[in-house]
C-alpha atoms as a PDB file:
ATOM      1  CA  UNK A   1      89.888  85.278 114.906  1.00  0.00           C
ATOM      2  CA  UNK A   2      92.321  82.863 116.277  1.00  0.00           C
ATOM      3  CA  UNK A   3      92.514  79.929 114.595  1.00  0.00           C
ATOM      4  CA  UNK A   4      96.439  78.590 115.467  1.00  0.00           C
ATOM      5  CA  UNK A   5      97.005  75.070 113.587  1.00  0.00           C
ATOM      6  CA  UNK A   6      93.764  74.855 112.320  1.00  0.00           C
ATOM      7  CA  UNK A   7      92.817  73.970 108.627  1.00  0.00           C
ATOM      8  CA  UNK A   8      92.142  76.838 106.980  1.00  0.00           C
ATOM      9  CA  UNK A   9      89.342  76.777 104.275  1.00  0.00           C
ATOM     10  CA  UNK A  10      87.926  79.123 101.073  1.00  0.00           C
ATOM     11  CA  UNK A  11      84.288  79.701  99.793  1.00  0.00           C
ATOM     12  CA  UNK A  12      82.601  81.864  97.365  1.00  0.00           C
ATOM     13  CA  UNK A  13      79.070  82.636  97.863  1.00  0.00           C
ATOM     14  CA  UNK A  14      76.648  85.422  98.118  1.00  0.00           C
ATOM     15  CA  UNK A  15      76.487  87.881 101.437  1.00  0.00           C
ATOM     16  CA  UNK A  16      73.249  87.360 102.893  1.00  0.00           C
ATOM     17  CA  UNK A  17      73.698  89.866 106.490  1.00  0.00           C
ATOM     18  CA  UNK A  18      75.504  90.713 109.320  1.00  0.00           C
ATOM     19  CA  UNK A  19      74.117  90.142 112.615  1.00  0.00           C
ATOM     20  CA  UNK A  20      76.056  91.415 115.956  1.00  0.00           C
ATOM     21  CA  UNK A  21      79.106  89.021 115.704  1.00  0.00           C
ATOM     22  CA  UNK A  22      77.679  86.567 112.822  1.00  0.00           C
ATOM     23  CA  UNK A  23      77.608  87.230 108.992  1.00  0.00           C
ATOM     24  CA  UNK A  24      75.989  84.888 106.709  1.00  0.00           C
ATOM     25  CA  UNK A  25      76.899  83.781 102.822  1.00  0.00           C
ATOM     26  CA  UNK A  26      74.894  81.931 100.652  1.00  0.00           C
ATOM     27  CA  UNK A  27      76.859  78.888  99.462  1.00  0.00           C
ATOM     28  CA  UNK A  28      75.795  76.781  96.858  1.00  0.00           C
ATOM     29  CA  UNK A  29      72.288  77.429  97.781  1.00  0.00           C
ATOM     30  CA  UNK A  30      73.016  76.929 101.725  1.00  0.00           C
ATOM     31  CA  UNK A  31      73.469  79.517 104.290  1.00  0.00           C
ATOM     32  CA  UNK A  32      76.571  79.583 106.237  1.00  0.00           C
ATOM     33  CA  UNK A  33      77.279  81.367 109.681  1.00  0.00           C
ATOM     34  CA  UNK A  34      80.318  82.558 110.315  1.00  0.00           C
ATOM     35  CA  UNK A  35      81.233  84.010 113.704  1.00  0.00           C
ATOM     36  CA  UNK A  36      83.034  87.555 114.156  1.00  0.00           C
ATOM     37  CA  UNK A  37      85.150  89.742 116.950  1.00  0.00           C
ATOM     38  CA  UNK A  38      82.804  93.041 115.526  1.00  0.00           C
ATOM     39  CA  UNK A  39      80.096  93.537 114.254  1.00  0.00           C
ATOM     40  CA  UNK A  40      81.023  93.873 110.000  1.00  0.00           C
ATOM     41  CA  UNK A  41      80.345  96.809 108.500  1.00  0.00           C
ATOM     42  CA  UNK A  42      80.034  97.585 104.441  1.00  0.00           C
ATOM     43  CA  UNK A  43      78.994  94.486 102.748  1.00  0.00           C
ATOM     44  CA  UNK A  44      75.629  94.779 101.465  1.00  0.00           C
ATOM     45  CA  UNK A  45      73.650  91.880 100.386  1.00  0.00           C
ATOM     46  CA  UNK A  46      74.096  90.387  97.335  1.00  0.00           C
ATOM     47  CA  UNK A  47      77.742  91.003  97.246  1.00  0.00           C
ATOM     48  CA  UNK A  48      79.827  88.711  95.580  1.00  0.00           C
ATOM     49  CA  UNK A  49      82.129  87.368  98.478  1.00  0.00           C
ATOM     50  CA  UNK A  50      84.690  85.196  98.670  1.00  0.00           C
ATOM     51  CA  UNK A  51      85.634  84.146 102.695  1.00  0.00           C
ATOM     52  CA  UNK A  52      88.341  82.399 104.554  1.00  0.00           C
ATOM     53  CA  UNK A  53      87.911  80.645 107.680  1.00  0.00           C
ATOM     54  CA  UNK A  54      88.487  78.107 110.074  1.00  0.00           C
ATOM     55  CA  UNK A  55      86.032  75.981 112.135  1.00  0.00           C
ATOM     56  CA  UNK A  56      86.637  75.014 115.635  1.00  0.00           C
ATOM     57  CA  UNK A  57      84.258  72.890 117.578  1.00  0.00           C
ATOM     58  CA  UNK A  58      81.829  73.020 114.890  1.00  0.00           C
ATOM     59  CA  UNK A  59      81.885  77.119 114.594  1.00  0.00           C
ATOM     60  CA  UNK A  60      83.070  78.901 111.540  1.00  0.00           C
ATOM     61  CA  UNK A  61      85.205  81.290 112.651  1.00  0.00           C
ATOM     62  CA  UNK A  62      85.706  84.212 110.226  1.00  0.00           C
ATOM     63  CA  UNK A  63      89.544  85.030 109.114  1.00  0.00           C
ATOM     64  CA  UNK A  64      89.133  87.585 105.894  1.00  0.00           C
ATOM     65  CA  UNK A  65      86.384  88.247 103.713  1.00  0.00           C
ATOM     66  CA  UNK A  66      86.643  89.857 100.241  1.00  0.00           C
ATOM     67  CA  UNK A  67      83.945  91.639  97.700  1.00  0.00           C
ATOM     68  CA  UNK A  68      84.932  90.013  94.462  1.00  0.00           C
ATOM     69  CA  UNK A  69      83.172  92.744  92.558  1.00  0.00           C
ATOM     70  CA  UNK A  70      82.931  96.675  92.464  1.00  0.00           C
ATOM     71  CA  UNK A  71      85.176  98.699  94.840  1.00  0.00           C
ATOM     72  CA  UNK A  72      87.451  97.780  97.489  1.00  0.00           C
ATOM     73  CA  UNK A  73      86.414  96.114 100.603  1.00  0.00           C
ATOM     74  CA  UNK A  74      88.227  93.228 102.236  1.00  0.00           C
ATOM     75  CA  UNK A  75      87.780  92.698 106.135  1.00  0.00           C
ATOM     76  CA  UNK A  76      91.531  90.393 106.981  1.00  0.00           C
ATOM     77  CA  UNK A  77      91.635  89.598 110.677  1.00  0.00           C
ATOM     78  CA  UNK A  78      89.943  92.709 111.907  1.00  0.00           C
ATOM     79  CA  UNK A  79      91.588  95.088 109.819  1.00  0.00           C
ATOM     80  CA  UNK A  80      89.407  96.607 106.753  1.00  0.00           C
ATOM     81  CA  UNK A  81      90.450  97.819 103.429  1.00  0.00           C
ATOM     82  CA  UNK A  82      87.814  99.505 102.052  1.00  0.00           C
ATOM     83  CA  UNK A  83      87.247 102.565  99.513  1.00  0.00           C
ATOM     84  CA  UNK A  84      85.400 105.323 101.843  1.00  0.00           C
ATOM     85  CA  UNK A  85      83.653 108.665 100.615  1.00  0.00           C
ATOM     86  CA  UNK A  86      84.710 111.094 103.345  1.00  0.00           C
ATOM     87  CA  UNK A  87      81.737 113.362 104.483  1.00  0.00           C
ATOM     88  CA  UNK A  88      83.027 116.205 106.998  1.00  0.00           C
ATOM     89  CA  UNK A  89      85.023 116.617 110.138  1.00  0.00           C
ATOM     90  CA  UNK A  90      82.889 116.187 113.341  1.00  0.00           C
ATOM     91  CA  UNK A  91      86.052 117.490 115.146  1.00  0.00           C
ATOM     92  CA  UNK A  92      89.643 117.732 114.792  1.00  0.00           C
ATOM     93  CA  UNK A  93      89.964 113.511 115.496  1.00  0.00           C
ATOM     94  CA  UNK A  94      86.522 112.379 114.044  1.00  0.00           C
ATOM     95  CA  UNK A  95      84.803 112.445 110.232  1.00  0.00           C
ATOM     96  CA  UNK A  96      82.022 111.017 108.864  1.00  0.00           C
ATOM     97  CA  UNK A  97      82.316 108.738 106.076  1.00  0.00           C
ATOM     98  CA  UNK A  98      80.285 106.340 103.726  1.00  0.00           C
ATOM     99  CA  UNK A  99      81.140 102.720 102.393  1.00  0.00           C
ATOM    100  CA  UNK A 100      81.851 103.257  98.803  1.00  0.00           C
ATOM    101  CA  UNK A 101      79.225 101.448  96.295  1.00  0.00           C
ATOM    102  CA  UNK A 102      76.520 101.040  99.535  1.00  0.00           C
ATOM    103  CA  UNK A 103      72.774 101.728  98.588  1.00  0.00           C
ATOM    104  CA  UNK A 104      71.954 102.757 102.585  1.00  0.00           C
ATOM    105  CA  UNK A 105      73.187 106.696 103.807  1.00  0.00           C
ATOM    106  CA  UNK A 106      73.957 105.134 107.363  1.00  0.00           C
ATOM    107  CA  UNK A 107      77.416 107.380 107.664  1.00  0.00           C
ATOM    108  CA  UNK A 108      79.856 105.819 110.250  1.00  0.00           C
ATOM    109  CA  UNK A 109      82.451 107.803 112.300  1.00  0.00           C
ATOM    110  CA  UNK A 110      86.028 107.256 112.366  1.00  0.00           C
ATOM    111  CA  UNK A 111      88.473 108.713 114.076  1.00  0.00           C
ATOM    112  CA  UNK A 112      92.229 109.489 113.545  1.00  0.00           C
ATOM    113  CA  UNK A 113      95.142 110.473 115.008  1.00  0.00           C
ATOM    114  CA  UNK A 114      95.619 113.838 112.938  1.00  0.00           C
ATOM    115  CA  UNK A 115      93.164 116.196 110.819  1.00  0.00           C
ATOM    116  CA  UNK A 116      94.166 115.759 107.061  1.00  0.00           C
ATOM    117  CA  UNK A 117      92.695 117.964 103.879  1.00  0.00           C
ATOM    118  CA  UNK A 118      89.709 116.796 102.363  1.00  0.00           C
ATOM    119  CA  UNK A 119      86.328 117.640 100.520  1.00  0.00           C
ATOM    120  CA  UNK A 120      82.829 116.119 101.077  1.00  0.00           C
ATOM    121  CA  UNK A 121      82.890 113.685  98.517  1.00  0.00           C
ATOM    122  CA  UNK A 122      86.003 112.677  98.452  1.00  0.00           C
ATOM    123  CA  UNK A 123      86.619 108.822  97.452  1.00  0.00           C
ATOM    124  CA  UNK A 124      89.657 107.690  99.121  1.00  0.00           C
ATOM    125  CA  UNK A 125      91.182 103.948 100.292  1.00  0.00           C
ATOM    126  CA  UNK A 126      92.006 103.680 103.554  1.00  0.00           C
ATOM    127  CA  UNK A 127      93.069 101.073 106.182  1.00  0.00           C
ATOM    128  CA  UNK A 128      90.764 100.572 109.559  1.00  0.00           C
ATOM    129  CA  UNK A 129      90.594  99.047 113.101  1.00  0.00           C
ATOM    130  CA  UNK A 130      87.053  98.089 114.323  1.00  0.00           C
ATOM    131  CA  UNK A 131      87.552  98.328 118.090  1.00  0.00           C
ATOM    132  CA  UNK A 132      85.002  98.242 119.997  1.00  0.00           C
ATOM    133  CA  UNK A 133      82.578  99.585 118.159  1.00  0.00           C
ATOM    134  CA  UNK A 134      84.621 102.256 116.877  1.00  0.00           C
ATOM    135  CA  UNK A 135      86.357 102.709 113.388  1.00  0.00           C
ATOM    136  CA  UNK A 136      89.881 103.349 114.002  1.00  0.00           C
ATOM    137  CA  UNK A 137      91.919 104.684 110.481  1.00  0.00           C
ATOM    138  CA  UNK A 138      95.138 103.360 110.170  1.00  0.00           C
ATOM    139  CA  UNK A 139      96.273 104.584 107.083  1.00  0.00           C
ATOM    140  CA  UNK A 140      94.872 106.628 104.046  1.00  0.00           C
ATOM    141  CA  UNK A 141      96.879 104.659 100.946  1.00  0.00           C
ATOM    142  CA  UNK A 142      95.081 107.036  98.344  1.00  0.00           C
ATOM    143  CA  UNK A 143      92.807 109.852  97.796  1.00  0.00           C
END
């Protein structure tokens, strides 16, 4: 999200959902909306979250949000950092992966520039675009 000079701010609260471009976090007993470029994908409710944003015109727009407990996943200005559990190859560009610590089985594609080793079950932290719909990987910084 672009926010240019605009105050930035910082809660902590409890992640509620994620609609098609909205997520929502319990604050202090009140649910706030805060508006996306993607949908978001690995947060699970009840996570412990801790978000930056901006508002413009009386909309929160979303910079970064963080999990402040359990494995890696942070969502900074449309790029994710996330701990995965790779799945298989669909083809020689695509796998199938899992979020890392999520109760639901709903495995996402993603798709890379270049095949690379790896066995079903494999835990490994990567870096990823969401681009239209699509889960881009950027970088694999451990496996």
């Amino acid at each position: 999200m672009e926010c240019g000079d605009q105050q930035l701010f910082y809660v902590e609260g409890i992640f509620i959902r994620a609609y098609e471009r909205t997520v929502d976090v319990q604050v202090k007993g009140e649910t706030l909306t805060f508006t996306t470029n993607e949908p978001m994908i690995g947060f699970c409710a009840g996570d412990d979250v801790g978000v930056a944003f901006c508002e413009i015109e009386g909309e929160k727009k979303l910079i970064s949000m963080e999990r402040k407990d359990g494995s890696a996943l942070s969502y900074v200005n449309g790029e994710y950092f996330a701990d995965i559990i790779f799945i298989r190859w669909v083809n020689e560009t695509s796998f199938l992966f899992d979020m890392y610590r999520s109760p639901y089985r709903d495995y996402e594609m993603m798709t890379t520039n270049e095949s690379f080793l790896c066995e079903r079950g494999t835990t490994m932290t990567v870096l990823f675009v969401r681009q239209d719909g699509k889960n881009i990987l950027k970088k694999v910084v451990a496996k």
